[in-house]
C-alpha atoms as a PDB file:
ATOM      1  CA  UNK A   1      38.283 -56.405  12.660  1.00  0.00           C
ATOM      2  CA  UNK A   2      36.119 -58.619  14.709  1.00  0.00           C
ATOM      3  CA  UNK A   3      35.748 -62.359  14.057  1.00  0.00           C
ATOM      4  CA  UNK A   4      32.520 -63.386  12.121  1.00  0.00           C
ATOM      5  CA  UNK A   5      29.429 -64.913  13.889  1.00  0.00           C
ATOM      6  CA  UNK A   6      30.319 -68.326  15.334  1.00  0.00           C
ATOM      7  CA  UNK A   7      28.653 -70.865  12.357  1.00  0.00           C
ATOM      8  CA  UNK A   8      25.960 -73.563  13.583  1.00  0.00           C
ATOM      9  CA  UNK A   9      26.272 -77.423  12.765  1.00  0.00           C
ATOM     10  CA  UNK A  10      24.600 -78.548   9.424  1.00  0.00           C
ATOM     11  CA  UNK A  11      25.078 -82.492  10.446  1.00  0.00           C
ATOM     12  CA  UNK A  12      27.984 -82.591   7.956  1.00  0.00           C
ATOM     13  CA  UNK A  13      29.416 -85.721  10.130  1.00  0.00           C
ATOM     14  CA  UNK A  14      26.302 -87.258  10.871  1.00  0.00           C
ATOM     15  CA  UNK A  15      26.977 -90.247  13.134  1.00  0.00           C
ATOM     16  CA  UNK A  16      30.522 -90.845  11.859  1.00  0.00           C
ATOM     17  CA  UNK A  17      33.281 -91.716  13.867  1.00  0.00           C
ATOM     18  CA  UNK A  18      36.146 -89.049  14.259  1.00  0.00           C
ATOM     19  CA  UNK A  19      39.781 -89.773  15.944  1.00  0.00           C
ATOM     20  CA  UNK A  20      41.071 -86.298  17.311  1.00  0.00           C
ATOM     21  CA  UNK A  21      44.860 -86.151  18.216  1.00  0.00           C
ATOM     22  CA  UNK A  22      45.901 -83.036  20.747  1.00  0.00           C
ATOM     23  CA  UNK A  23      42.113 -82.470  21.074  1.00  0.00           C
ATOM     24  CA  UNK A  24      42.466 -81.234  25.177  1.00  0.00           C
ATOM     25  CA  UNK A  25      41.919 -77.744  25.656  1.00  0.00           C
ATOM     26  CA  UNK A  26      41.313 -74.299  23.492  1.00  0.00           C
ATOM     27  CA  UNK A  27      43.082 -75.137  20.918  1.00  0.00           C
ATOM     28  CA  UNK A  28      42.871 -76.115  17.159  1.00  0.00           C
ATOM     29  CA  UNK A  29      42.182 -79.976  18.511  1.00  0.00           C
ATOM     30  CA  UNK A  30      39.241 -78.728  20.680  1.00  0.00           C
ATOM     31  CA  UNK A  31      37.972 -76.885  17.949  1.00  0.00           C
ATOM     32  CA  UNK A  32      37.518 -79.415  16.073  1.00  0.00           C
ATOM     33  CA  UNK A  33      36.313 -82.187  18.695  1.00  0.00           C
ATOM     34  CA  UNK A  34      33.498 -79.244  19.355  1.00  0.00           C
ATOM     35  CA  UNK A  35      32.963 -78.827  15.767  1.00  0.00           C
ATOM     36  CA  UNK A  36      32.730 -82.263  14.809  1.00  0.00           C
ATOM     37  CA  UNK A  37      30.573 -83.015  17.112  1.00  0.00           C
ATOM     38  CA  UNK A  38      28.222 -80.087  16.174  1.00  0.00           C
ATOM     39  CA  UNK A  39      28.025 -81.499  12.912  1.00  0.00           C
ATOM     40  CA  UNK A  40      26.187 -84.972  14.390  1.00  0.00           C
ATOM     41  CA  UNK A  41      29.739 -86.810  14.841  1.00  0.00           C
ATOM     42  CA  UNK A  42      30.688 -89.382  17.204  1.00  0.00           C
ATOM     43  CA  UNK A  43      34.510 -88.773  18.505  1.00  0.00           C
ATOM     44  CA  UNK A  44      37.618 -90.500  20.163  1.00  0.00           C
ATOM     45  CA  UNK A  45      39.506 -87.278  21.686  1.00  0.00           C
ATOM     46  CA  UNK A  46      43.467 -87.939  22.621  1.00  0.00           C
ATOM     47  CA  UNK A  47      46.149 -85.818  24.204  1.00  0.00           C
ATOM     48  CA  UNK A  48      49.143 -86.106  25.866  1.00  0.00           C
ATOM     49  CA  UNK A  49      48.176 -84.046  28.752  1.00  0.00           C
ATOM     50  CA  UNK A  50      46.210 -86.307  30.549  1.00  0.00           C
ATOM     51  CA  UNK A  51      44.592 -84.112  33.367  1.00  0.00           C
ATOM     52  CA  UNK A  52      43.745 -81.554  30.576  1.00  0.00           C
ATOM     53  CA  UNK A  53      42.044 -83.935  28.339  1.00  0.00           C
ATOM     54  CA  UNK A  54      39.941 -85.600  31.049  1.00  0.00           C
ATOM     55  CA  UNK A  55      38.230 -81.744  31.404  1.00  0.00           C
ATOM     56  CA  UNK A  56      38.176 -81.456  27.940  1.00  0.00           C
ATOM     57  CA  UNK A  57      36.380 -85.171  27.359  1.00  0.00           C
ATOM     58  CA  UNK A  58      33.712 -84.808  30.484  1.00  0.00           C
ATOM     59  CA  UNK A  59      33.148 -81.116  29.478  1.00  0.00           C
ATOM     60  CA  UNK A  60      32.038 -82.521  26.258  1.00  0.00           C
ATOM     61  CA  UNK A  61      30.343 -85.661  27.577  1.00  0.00           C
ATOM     62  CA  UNK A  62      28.340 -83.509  29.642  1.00  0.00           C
ATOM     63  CA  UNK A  63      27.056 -80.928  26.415  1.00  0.00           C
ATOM     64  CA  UNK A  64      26.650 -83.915  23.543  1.00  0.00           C
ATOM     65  CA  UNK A  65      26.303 -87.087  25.523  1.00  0.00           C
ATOM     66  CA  UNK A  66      28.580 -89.750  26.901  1.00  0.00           C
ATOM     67  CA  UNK A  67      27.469 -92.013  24.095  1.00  0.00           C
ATOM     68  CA  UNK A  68      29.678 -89.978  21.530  1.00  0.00           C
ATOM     69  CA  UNK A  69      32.632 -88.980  23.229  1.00  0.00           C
ATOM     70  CA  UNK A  70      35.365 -91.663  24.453  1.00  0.00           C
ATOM     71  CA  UNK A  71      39.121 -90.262  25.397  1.00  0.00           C
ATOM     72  CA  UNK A  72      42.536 -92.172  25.489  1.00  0.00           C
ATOM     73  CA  UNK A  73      45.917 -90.126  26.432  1.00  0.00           C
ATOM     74  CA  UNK A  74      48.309 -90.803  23.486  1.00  0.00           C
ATOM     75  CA  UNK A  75      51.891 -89.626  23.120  1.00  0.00           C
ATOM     76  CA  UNK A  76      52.157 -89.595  19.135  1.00  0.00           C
ATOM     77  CA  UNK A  77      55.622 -90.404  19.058  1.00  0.00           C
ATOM     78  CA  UNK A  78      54.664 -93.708  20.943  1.00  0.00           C
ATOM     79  CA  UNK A  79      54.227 -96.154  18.708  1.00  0.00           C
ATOM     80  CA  UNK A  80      52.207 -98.719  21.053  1.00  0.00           C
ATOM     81  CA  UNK A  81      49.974 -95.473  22.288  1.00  0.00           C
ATOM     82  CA  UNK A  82      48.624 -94.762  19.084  1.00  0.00           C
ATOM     83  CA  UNK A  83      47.667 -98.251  18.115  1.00  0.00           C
ATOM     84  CA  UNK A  84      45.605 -98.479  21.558  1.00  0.00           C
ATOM     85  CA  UNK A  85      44.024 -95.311  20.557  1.00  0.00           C
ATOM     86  CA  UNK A  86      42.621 -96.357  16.792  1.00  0.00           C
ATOM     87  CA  UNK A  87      41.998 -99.772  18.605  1.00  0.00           C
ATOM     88  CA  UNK A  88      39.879 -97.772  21.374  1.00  0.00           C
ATOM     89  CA  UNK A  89      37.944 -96.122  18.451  1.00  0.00           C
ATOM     90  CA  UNK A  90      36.970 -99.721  16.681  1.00  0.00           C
ATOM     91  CA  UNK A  91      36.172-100.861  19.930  1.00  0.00           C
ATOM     92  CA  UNK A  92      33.903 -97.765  20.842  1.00  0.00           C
ATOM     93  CA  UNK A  93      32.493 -97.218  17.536  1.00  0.00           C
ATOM     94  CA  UNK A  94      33.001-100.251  14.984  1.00  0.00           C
ATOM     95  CA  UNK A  95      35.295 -98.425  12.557  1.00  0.00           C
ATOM     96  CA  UNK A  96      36.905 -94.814  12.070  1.00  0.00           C
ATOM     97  CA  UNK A  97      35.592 -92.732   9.383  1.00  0.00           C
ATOM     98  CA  UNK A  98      38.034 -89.374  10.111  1.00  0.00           C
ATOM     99  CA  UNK A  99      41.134 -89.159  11.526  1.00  0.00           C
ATOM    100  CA  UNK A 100      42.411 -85.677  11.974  1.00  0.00           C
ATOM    101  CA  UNK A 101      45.962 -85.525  12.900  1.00  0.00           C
ATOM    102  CA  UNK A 102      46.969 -82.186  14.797  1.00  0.00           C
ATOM    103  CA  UNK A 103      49.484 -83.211  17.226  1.00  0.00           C
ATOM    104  CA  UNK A 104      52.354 -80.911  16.707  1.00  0.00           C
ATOM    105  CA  UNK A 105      55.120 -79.441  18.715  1.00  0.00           C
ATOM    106  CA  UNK A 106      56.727 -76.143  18.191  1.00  0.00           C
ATOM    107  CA  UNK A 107      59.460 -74.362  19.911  1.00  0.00           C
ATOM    108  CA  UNK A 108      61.864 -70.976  18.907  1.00  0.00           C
ATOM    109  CA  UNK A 109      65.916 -71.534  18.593  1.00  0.00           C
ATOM    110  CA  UNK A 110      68.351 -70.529  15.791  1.00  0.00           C
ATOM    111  CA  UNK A 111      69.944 -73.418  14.104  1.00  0.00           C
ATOM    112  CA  UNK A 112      73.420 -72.399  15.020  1.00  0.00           C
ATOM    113  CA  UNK A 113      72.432 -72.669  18.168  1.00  0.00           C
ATOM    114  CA  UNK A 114      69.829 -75.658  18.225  1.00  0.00           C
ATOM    115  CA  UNK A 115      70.651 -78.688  19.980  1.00  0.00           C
ATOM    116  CA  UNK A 116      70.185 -82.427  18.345  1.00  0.00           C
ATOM    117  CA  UNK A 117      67.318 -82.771  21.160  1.00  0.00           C
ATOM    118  CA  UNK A 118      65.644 -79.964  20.004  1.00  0.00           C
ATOM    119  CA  UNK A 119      65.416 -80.546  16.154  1.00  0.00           C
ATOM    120  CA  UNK A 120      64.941 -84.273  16.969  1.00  0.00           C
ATOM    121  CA  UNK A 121      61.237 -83.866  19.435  1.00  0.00           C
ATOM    122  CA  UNK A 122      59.632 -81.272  16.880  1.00  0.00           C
ATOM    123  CA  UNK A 123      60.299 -83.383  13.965  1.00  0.00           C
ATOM    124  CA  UNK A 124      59.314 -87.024  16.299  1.00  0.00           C
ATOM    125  CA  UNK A 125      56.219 -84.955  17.437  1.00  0.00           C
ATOM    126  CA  UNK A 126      54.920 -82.675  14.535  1.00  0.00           C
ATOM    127  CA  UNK A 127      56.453 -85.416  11.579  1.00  0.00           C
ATOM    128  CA  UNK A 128      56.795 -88.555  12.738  1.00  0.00           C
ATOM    129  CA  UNK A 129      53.697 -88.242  15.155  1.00  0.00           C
ATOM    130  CA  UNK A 130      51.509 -87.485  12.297  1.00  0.00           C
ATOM    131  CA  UNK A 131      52.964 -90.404   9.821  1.00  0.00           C
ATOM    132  CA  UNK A 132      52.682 -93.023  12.871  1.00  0.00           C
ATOM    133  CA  UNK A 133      48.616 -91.719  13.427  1.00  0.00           C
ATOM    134  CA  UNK A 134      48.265 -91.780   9.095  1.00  0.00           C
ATOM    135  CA  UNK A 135      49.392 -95.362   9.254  1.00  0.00           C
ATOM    136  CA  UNK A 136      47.890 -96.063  11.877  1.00  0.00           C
ATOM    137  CA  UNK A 137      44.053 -95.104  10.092  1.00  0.00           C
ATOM    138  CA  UNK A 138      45.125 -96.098   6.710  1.00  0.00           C
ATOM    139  CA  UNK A 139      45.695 -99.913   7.675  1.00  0.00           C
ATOM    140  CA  UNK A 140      41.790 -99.385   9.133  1.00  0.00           C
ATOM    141  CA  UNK A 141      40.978 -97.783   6.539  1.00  0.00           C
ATOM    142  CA  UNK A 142      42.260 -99.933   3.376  1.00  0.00           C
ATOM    143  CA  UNK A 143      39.913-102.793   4.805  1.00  0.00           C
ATOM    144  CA  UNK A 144      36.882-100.246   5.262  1.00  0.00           C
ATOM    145  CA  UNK A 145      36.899 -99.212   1.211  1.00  0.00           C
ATOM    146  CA  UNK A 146      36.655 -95.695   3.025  1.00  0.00           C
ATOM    147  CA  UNK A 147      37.639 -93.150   5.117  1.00  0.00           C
ATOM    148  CA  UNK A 148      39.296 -89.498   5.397  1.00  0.00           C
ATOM    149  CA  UNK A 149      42.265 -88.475   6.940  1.00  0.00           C
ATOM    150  CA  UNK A 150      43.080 -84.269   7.281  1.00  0.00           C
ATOM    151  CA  UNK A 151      46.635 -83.543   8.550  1.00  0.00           C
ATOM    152  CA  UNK A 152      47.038 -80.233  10.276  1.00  0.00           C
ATOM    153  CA  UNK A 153      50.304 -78.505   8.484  1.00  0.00           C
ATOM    154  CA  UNK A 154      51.522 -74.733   8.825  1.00  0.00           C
ATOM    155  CA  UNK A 155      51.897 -71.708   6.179  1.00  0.00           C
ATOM    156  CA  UNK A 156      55.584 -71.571   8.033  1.00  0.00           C
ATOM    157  CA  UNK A 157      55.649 -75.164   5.548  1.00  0.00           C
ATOM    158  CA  UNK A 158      56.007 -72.550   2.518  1.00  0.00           C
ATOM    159  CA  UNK A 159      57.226 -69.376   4.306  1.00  0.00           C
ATOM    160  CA  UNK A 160      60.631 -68.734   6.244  1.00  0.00           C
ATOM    161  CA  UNK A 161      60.671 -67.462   9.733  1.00  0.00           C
ATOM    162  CA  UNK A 162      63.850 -67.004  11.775  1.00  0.00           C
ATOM    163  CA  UNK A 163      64.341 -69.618  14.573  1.00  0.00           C
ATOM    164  CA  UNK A 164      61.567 -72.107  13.169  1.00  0.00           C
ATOM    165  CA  UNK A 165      63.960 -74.367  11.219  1.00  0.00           C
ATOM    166  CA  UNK A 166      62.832 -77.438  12.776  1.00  0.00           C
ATOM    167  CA  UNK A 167      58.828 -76.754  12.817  1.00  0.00           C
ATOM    168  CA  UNK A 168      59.383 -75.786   9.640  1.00  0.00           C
ATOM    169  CA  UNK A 169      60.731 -78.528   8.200  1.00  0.00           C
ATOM    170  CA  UNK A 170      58.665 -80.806  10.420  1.00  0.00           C
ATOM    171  CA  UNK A 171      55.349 -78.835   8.759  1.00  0.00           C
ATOM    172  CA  UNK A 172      57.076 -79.134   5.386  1.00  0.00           C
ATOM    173  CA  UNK A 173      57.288 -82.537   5.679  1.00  0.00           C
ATOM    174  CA  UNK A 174      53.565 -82.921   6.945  1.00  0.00           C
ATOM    175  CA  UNK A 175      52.619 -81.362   3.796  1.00  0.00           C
ATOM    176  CA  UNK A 176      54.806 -83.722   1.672  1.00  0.00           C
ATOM    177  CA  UNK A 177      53.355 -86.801   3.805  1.00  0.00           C
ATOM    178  CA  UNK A 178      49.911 -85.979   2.887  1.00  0.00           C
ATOM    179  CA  UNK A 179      50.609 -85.668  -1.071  1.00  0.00           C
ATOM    180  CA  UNK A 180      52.550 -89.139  -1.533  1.00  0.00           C
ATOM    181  CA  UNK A 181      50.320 -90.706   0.935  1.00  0.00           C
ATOM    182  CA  UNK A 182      46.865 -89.730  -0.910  1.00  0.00           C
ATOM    183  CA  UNK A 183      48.352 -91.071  -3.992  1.00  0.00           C
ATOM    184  CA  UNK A 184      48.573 -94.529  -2.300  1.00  0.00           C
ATOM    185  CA  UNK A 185      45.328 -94.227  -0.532  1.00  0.00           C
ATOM    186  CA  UNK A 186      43.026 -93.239  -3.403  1.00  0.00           C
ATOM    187  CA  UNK A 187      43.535 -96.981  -4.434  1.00  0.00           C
ATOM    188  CA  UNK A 188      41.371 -98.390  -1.634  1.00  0.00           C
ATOM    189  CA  UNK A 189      38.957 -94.885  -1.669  1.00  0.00           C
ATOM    190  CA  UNK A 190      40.213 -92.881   0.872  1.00  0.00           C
ATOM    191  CA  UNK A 191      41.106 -89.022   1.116  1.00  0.00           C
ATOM    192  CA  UNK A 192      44.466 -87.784   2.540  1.00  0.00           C
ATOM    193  CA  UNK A 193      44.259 -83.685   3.074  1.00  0.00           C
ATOM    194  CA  UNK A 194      45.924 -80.962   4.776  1.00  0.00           C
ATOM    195  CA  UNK A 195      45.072 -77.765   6.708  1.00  0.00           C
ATOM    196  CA  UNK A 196      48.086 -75.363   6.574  1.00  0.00           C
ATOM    197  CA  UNK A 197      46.509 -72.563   9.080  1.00  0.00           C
ATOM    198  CA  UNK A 198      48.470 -69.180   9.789  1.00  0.00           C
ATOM    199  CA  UNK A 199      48.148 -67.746  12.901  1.00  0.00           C
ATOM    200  CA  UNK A 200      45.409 -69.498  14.811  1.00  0.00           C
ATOM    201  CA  UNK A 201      45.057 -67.414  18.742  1.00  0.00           C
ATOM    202  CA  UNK A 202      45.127 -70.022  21.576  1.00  0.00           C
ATOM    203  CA  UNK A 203      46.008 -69.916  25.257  1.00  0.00           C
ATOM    204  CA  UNK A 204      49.121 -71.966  24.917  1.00  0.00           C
ATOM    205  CA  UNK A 205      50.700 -69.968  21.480  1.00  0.00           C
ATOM    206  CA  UNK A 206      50.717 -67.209  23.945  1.00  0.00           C
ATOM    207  CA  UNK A 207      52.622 -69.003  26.362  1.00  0.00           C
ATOM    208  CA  UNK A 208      55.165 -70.208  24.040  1.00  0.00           C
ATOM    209  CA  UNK A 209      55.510 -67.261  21.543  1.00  0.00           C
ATOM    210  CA  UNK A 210      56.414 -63.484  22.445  1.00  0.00           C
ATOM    211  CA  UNK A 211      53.988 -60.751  22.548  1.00  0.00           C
ATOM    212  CA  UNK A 212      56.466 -58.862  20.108  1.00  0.00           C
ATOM    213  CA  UNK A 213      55.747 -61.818  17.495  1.00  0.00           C
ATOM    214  CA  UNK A 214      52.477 -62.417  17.562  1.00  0.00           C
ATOM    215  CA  UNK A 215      52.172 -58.518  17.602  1.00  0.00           C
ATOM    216  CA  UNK A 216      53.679 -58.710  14.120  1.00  0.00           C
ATOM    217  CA  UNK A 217      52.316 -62.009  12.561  1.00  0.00           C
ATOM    218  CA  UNK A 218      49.122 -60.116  13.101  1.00  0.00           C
ATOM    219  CA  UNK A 219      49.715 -56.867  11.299  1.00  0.00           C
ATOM    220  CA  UNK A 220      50.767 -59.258   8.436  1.00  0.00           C
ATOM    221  CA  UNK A 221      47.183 -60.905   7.789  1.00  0.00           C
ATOM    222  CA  UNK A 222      44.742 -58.922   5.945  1.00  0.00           C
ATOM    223  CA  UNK A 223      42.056 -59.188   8.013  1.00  0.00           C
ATOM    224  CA  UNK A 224      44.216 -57.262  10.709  1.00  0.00           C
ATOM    225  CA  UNK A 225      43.464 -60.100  13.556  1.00  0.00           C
ATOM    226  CA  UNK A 226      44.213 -63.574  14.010  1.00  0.00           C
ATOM    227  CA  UNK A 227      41.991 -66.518  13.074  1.00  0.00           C
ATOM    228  CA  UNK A 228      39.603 -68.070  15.723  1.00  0.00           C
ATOM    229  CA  UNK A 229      40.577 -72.061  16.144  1.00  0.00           C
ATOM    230  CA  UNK A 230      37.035 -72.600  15.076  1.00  0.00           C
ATOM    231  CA  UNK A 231      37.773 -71.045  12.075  1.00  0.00           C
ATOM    232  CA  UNK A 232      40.561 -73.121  10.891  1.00  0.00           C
ATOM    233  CA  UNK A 233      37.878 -76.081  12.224  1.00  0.00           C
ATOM    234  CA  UNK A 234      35.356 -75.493  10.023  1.00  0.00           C
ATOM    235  CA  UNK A 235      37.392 -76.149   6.779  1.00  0.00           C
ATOM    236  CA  UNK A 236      39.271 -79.294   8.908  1.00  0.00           C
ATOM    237  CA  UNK A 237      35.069 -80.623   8.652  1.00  0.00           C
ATOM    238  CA  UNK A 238      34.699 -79.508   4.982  1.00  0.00           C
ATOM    239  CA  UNK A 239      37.632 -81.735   4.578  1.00  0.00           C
ATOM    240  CA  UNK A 240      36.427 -84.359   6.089  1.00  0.00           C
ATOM    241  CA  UNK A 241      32.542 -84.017   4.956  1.00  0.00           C
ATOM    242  CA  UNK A 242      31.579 -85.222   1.940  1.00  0.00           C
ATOM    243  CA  UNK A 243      31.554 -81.815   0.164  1.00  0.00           C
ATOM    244  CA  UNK A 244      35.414 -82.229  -0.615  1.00  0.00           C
ATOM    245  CA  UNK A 245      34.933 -85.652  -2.340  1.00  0.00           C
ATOM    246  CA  UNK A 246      36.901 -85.199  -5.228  1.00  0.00           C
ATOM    247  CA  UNK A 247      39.896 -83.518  -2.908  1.00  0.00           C
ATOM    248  CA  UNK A 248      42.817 -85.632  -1.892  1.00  0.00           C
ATOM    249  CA  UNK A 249      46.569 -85.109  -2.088  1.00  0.00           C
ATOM    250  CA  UNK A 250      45.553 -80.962  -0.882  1.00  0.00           C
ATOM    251  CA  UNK A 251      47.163 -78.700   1.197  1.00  0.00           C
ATOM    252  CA  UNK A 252      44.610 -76.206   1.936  1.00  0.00           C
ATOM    253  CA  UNK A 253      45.471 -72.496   2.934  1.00  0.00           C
ATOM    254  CA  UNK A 254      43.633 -71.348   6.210  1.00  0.00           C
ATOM    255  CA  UNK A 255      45.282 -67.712   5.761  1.00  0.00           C
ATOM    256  CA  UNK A 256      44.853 -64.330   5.259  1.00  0.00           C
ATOM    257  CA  UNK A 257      48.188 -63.409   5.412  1.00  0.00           C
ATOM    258  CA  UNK A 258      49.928 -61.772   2.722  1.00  0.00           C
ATOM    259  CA  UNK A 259      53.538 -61.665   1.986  1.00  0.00           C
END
């Protein structure tokens, strides 16, 4: 089945500021820099690839305008890195009305045979990375009275896959983040959600994942094909628009797979 026709902008965002962690390239985080800004948004991009997010930031300069698009590199597991990014954004843009976290980092290995290193950078990435980019928006948030922040989780949060232990946990614990979080947050009026996408096709899952794999996790989704990153962007900006207002605490299902 082929994917649907690409949706056009409907100023959802409309002159809001949007932070955008592992926003470089064709993934997820491009998606939804591209989206976001479709939808009349102003954004802060960040990646830890530097060369690849300088592309990704003057690519987008050049279609929507230098005025609303600024870029920082940021290592999420740097604690000092992601302060000078939300402090970039107040500078640029006066405060920070979305933050969508979606730095994550995956990897395949067997717990029997995983190494401390290995279950230690996914969960410091994909975990701790995403609570250290919450805080960091929440404590601009709280003194705002508003503000929405959509975490980017996994269906492997709720399903079992062999040699995902660590992402899976690391998702899991994304998921449990944004529930306990929102609780707190709703105090001072802002949102907490989740995305928990399947199997979203991008040039650097099929550098990382076998052919064999993705081969499969496709004949699993009903649809027969995989999502588009767009696709799993669009309901990142419902999230984030104001036509989820009375969602927080949610872990939201981009999937079509079935068990």
């Amino acid at each position: 089945m082929t994917p649907p026709a690409y949706v056009p902008g409907h100023g959802l965002l409309k002159d809001r500021a949007v932070v955008i962690t592992a926003a470089a390239g064709a993934g997820i985080g491009g998606a939804v820099a591209r989206r976001c800004l479709e939808e009349g948004a102003r954004v802060v991009v960040s990646d830890a690839h530097e060369r690849r997010l300088a592309a990704s930031a003057l690519e987008l300069e050049k279609e929507f305008g230098a005025g609303r698009v600024a870029s920082l590199p940021c290592d999420v597991t740097d604690e000092d890195q992601v302060r000078a990014l939300y402090g970039l954004a107040l500078q640029r843009y006066g405060r920070i009305d979305v933050a969508v976290n979606n730095a994550g980092l995956g990897g395949t290995a067997e717990l029997a045979d995983m190494t401390d290193e290995q279950w230690t950078r996914v969960l410091d990435v994909t975990l701790n990375g995403t609570m250290r980019c919450t805080r960091a928006a929440l404590r601009i948030m709280r003194g705002q009275g508003a503000g929405v922040i959509v975490n980017n989780a996994s269906v492997i949060g709720w399903r079992a896959q062999k040699g995902q232990s660590h992402y899976a946990a690391a998702k899991a614990g994304v998921m449990a983040l944004t529930r306990c979080a929102a609780l707190e947050a709703a105090a001072f009026g802002v949102r907490i959600n989740a995305v928990s996408p399947s199997l979203a096709m991008h040039p650097h899952l099929v550098k990382v994942t076998s052919e064999d794999l993705l081969d499969e996790l496709t004949r699993r989704e009903a649809f027969g094909r995989h999502a588009e990153p767009w696709e799993v962007a669009n309901v990142i900006v419902f999230l984030a628009s104001d036509y989820s207002s009375y969602m927080t605490g949610e872990v939201v299902s981009v999937s079509s797979q079935h068990p």
